[in-house]
PDB file of N, CA and C in Angstrom:
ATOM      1  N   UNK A   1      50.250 157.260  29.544  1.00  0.00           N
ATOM      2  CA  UNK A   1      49.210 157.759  28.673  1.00  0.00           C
ATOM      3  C   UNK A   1      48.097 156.726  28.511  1.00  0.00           C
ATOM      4  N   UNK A   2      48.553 155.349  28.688  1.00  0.00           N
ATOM      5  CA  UNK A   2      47.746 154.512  28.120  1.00  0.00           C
ATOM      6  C   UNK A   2      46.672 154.459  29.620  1.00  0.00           C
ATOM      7  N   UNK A   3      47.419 154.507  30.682  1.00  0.00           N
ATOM      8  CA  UNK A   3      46.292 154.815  32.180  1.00  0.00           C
ATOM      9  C   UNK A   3      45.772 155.247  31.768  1.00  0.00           C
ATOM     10  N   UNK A   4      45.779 157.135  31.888  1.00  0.00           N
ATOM     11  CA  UNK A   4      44.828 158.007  31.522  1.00  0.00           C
ATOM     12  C   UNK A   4      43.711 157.531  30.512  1.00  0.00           C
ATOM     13  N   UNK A   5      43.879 156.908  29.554  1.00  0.00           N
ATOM     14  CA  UNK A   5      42.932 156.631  28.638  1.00  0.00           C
ATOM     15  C   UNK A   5      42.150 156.049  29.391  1.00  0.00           C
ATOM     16  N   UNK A   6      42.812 154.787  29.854  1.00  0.00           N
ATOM     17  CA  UNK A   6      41.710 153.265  30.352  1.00  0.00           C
ATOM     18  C   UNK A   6      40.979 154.347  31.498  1.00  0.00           C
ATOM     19  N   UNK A   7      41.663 154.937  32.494  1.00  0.00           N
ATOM     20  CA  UNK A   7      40.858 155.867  33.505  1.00  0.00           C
ATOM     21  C   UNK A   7      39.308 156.935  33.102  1.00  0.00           C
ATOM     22  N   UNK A   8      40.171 157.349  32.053  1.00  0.00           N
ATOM     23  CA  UNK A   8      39.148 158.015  31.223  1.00  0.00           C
ATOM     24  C   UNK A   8      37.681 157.536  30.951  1.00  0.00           C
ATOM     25  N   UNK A   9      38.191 156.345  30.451  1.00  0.00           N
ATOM     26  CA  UNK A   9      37.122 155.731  29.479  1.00  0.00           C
ATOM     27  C   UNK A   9      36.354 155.093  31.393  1.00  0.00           C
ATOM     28  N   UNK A  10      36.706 154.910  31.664  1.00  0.00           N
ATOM     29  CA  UNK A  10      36.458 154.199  33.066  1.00  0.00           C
ATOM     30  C   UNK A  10      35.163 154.659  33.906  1.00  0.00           C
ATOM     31  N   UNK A  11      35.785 156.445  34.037  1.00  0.00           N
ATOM     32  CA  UNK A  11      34.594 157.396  34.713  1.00  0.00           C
ATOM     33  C   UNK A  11      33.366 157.955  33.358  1.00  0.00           C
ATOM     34  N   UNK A  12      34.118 157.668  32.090  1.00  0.00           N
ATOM     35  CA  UNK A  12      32.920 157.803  31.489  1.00  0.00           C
ATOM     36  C   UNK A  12      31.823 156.887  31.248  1.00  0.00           C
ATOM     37  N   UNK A  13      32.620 155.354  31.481  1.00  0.00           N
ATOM     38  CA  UNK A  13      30.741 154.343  31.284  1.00  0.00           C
ATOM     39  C   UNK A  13      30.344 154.945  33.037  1.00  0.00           C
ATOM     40  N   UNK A  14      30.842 155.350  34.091  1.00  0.00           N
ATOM     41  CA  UNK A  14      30.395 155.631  35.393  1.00  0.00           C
ATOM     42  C   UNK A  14      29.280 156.192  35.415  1.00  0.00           C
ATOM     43  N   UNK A  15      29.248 157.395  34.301  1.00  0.00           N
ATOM     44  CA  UNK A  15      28.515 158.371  34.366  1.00  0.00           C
ATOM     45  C   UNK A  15      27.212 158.043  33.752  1.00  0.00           C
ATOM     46  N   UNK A  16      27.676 157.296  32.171  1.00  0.00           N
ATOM     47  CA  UNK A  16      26.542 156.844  31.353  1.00  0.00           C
ATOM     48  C   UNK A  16      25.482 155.544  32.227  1.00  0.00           C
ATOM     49  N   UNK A  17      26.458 155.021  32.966  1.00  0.00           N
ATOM     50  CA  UNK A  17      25.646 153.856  33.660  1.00  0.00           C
ATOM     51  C   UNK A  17      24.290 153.767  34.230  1.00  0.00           C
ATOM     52  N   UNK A  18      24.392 154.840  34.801  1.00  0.00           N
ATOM     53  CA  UNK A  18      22.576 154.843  35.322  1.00  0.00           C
ATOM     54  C   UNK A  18      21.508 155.240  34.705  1.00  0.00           C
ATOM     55  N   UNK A  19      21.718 155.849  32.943  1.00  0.00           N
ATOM     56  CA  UNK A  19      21.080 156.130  32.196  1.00  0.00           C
ATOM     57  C   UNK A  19      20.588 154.803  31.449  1.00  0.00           C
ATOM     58  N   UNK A  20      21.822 154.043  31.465  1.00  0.00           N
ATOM     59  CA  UNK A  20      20.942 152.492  31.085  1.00  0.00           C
ATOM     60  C   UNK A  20      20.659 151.503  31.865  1.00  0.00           C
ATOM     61  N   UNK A  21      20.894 151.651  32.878  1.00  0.00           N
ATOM     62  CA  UNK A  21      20.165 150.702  33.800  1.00  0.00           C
ATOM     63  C   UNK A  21      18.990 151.054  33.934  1.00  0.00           C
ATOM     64  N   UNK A  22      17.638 152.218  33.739  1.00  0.00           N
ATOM     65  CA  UNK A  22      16.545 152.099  33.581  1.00  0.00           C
ATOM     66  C   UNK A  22      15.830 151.443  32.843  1.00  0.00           C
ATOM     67  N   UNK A  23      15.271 150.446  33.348  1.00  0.00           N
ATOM     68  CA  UNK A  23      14.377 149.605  32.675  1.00  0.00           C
ATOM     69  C   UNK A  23      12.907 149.506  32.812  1.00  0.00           C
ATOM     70  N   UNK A  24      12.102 150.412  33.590  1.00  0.00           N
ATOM     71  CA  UNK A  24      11.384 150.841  33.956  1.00  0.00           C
ATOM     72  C   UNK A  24      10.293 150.845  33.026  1.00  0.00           C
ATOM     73  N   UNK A  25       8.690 150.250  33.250  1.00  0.00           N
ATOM     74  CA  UNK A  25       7.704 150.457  32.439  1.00  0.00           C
ATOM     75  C   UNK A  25       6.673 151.554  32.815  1.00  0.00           C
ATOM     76  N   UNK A  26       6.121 152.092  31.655  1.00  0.00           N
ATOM     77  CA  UNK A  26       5.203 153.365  32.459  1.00  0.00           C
ATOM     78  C   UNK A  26       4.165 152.486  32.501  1.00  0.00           C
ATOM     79  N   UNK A  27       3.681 153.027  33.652  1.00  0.00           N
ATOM     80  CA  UNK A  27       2.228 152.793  34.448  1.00  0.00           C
ATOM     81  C   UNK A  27       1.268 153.070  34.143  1.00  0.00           C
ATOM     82  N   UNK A  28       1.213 155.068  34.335  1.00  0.00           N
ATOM     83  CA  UNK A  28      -0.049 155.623  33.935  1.00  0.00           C
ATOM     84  C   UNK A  28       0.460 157.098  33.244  1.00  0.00           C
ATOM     85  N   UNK A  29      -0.088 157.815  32.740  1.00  0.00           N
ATOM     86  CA  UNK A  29       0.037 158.902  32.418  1.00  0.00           C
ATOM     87  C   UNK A  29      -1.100 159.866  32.837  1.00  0.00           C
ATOM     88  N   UNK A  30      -0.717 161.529  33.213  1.00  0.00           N
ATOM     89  CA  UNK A  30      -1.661 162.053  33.564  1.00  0.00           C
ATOM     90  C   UNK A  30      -1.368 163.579  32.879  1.00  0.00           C
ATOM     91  N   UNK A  31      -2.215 164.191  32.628  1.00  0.00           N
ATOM     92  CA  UNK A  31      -2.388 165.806  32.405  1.00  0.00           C
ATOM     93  C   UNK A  31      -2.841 166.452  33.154  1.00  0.00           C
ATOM     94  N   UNK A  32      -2.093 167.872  33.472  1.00  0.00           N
ATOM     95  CA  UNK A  32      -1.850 169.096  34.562  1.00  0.00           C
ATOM     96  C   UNK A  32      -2.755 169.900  33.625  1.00  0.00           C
ATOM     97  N   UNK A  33      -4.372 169.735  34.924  1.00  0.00           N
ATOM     98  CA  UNK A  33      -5.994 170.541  34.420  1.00  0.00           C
ATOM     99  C   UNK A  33      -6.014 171.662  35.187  1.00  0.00           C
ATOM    100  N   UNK A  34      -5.845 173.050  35.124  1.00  0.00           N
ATOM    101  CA  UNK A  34      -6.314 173.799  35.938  1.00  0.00           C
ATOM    102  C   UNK A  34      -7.948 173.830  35.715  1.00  0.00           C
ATOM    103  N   UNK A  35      -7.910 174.095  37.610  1.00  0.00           N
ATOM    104  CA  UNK A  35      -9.230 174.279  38.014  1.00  0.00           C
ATOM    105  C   UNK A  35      -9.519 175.420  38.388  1.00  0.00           C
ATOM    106  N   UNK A  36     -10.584 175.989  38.084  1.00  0.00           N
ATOM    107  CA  UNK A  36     -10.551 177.642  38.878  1.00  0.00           C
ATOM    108  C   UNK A  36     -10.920 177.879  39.932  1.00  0.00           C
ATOM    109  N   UNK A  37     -10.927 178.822  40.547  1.00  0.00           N
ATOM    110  CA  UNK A  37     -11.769 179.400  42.124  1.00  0.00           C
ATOM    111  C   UNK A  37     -12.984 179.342  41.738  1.00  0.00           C
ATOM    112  N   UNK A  38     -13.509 178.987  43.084  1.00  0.00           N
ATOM    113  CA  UNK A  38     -14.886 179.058  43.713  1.00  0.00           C
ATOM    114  C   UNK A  38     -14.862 180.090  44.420  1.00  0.00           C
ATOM    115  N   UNK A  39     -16.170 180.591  44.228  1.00  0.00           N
ATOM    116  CA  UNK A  39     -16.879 181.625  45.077  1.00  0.00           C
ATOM    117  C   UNK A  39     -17.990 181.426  45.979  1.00  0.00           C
ATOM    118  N   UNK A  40     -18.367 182.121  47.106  1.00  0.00           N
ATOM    119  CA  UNK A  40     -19.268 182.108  47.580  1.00  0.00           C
ATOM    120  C   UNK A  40     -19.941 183.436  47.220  1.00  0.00           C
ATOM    121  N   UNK A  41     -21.023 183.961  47.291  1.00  0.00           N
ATOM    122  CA  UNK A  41     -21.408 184.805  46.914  1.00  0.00           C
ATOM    123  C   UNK A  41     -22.756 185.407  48.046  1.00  0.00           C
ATOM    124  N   UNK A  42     -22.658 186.630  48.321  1.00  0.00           N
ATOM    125  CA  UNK A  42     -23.309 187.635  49.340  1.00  0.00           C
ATOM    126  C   UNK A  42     -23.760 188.559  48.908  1.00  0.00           C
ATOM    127  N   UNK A  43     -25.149 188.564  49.260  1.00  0.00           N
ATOM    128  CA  UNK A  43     -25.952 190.313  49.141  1.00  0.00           C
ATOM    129  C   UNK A  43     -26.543 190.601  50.050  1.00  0.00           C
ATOM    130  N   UNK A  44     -26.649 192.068  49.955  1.00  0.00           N
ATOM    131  CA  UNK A  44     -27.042 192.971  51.547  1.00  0.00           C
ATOM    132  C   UNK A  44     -27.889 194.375  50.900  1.00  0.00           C
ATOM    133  N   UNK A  45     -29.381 193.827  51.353  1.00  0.00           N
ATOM    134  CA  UNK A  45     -30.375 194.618  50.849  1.00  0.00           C
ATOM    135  C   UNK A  45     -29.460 196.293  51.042  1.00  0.00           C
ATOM    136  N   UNK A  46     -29.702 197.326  50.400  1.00  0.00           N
ATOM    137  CA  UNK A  46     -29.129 198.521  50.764  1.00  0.00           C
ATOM    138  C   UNK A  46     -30.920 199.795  50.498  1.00  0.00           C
ATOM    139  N   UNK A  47     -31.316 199.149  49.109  1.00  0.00           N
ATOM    140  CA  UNK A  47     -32.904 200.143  49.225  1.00  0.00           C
ATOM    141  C   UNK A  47     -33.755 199.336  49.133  1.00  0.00           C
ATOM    142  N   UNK A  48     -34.943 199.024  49.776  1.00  0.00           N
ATOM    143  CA  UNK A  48     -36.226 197.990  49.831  1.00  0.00           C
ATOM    144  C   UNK A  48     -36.608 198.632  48.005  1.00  0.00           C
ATOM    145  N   UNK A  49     -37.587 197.860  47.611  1.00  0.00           N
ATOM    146  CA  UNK A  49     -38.683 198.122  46.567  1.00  0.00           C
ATOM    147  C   UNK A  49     -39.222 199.222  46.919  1.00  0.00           C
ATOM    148  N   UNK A  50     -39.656 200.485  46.207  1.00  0.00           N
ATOM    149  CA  UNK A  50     -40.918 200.895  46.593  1.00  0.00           C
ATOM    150  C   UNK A  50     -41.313 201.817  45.568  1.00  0.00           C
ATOM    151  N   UNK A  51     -42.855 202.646  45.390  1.00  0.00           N
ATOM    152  CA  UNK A  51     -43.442 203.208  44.705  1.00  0.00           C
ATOM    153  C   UNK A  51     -43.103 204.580  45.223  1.00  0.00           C
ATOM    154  N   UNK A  52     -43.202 205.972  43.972  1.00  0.00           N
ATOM    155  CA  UNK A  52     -43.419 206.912  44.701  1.00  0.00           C
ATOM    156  C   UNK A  52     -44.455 208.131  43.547  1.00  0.00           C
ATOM    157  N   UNK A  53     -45.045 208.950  44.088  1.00  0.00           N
ATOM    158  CA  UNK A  53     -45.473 209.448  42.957  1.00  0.00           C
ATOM    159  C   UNK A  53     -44.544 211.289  43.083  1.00  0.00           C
ATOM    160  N   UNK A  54     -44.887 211.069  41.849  1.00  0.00           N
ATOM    161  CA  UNK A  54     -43.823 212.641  41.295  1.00  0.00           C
ATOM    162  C   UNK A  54     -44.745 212.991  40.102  1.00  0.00           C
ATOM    163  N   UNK A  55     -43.602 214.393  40.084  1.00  0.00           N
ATOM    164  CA  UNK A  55     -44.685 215.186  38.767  1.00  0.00           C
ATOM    165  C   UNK A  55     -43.727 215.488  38.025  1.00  0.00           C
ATOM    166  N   UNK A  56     -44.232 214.943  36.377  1.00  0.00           N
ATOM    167  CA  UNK A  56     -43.203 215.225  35.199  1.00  0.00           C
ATOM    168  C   UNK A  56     -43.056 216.792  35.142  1.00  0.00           C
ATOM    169  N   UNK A  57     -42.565 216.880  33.600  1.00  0.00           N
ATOM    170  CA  UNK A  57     -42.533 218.088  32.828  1.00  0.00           C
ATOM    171  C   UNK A  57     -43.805 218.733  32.332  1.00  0.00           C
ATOM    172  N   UNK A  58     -44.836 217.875  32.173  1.00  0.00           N
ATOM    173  CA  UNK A  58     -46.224 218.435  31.517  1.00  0.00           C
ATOM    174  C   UNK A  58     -47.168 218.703  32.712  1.00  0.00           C
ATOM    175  N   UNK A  59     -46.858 218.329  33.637  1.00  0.00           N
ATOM    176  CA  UNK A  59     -47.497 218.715  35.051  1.00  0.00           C
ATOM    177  C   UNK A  59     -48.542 217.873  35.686  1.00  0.00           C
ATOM    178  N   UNK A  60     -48.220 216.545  35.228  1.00  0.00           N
ATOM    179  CA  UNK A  60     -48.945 215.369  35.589  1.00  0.00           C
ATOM    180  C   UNK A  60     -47.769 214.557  36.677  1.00  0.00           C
ATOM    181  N   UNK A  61     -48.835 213.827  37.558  1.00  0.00           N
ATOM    182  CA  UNK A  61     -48.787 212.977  38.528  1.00  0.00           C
ATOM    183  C   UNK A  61     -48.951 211.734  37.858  1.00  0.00           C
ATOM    184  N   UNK A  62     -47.423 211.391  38.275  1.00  0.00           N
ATOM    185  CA  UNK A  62     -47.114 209.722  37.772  1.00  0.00           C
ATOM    186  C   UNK A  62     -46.589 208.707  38.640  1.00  0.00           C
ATOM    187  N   UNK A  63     -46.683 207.789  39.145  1.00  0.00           N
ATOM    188  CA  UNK A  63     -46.407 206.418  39.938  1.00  0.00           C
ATOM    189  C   UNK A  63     -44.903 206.216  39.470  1.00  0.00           C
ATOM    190  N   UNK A  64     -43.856 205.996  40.071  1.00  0.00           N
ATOM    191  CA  UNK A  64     -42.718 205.785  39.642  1.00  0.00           C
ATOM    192  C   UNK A  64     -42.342 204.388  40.522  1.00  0.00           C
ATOM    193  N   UNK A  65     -41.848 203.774  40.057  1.00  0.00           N
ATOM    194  CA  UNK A  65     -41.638 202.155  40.941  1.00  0.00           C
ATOM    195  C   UNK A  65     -40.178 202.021  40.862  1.00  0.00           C
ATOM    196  N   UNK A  66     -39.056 201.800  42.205  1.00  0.00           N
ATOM    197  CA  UNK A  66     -37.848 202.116  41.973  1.00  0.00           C
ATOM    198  C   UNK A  66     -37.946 200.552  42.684  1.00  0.00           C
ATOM    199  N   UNK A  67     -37.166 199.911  42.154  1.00  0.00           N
ATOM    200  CA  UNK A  67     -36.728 198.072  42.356  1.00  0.00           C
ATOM    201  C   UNK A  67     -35.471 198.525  43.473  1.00  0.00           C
ATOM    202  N   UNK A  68     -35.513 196.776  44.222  1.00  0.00           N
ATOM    203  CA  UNK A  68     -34.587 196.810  45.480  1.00  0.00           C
ATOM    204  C   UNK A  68     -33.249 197.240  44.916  1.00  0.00           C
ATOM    205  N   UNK A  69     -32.536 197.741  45.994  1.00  0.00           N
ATOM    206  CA  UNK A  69     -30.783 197.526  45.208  1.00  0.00           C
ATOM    207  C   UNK A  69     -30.462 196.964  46.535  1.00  0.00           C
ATOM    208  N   UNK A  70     -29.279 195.717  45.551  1.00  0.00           N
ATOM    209  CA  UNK A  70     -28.496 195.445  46.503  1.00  0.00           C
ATOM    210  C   UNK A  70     -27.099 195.769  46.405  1.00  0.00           C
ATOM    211  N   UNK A  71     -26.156 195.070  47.547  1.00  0.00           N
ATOM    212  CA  UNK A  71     -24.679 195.389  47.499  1.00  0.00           C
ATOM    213  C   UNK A  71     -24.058 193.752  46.921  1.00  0.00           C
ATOM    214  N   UNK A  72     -23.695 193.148  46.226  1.00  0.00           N
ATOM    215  CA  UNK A  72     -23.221 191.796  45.922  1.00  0.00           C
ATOM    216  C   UNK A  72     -22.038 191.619  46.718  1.00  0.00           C
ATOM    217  N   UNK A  73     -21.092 190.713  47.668  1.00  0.00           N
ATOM    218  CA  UNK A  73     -20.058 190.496  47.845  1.00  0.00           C
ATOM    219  C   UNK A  73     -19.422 188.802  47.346  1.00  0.00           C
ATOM    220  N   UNK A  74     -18.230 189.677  47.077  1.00  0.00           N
ATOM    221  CA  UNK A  74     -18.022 187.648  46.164  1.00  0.00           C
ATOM    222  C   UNK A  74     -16.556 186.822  47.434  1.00  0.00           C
ATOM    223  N   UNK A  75     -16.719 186.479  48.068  1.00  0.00           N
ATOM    224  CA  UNK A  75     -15.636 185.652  48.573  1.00  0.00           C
ATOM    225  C   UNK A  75     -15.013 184.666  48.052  1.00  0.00           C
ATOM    226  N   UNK A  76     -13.925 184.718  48.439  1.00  0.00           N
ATOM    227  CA  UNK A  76     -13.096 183.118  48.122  1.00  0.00           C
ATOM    228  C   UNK A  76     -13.420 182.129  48.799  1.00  0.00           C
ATOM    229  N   UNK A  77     -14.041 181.030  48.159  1.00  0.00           N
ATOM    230  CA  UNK A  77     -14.157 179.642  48.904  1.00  0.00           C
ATOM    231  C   UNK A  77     -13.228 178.685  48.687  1.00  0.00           C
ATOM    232  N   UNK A  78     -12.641 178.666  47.536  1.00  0.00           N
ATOM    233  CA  UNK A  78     -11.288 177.605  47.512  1.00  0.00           C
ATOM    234  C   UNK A  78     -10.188 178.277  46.148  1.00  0.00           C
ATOM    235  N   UNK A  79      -9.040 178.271  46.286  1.00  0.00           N
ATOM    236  CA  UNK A  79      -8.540 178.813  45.233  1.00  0.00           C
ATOM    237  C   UNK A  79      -8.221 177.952  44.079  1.00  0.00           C
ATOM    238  N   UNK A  80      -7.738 179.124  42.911  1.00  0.00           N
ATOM    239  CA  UNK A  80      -7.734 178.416  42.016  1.00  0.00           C
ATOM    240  C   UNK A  80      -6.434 176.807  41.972  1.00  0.00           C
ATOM    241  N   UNK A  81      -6.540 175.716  41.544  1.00  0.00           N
ATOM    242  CA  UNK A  81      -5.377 175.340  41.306  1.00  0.00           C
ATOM    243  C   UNK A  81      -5.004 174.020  40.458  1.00  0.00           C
ATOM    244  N   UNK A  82      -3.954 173.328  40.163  1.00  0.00           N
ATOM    245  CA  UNK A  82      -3.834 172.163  38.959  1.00  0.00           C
ATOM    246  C   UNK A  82      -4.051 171.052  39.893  1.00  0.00           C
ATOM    247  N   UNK A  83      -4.826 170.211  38.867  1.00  0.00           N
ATOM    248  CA  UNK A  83      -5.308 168.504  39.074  1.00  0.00           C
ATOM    249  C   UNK A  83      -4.404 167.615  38.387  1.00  0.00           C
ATOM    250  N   UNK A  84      -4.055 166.565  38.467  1.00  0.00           N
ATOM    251  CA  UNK A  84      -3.506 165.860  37.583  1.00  0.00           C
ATOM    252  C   UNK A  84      -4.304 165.025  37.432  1.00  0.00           C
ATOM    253  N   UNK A  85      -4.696 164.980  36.200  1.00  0.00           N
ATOM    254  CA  UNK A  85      -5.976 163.956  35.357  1.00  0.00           C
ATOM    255  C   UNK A  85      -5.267 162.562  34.334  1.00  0.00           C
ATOM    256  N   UNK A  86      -5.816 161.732  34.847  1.00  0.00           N
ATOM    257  CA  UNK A  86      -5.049 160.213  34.492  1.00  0.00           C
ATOM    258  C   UNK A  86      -5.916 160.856  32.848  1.00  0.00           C
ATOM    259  N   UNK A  87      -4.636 160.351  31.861  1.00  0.00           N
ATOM    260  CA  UNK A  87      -5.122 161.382  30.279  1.00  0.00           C
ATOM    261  C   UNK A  87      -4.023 159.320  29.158  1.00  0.00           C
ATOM    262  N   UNK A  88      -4.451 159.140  28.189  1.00  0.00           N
ATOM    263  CA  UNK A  88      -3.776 158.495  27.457  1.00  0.00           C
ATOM    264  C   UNK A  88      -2.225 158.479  27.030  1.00  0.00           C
ATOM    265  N   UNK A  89      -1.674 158.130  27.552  1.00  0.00           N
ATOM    266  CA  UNK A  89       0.084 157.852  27.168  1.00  0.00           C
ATOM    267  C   UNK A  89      -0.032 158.192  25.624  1.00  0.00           C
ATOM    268  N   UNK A  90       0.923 159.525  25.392  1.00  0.00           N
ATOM    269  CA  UNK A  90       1.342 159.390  24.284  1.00  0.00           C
ATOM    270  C   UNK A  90       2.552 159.074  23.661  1.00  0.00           C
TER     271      UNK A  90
END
């Protein structure tokens, strides 16, 4: 019985042992920054500018001015993802 004990006690500093042998000083500390995606960004004329004349409800001739349209496309240029930023040891 008295083995078993001393054995016992034996594999248990085994285990605790490498928890105190760290003696280790910290260096630096850092914080996990997400960064977001970048885009590139695309347009593709679809109607030029232009004037047109039409006739209302009262039966007059009026100038109507219709602005370009475009189509926007947004691509991925880099995705989103975490930085680790050197931040103050707390």
């Amino acid at each position: 019985m008295k083995k078993l004990l001393i054995g016992a006690a034996l594999v248990a500093s085994s285990f605790a042992a490498p928890a105190f042998a760290w003696e280790g000083q910290v260096v630096a500390c850092y914080d996990k920054v997400w960064v977001p995606a970048k885009y590139d960004y695309s347009k593709k004329l679809i109607m030029a500018a232009h004037s047109e004349w039409e006739h209302n409800k009262k039966g007059q001739m009026v100038k109507v001015y219709y602005p370009a349209v475009y189509k926007q496309s947004k691509h991925l240029k880099e995705a989103g993802h975490y930085v680790a930023v050197q931040a103050p040891c707390k």
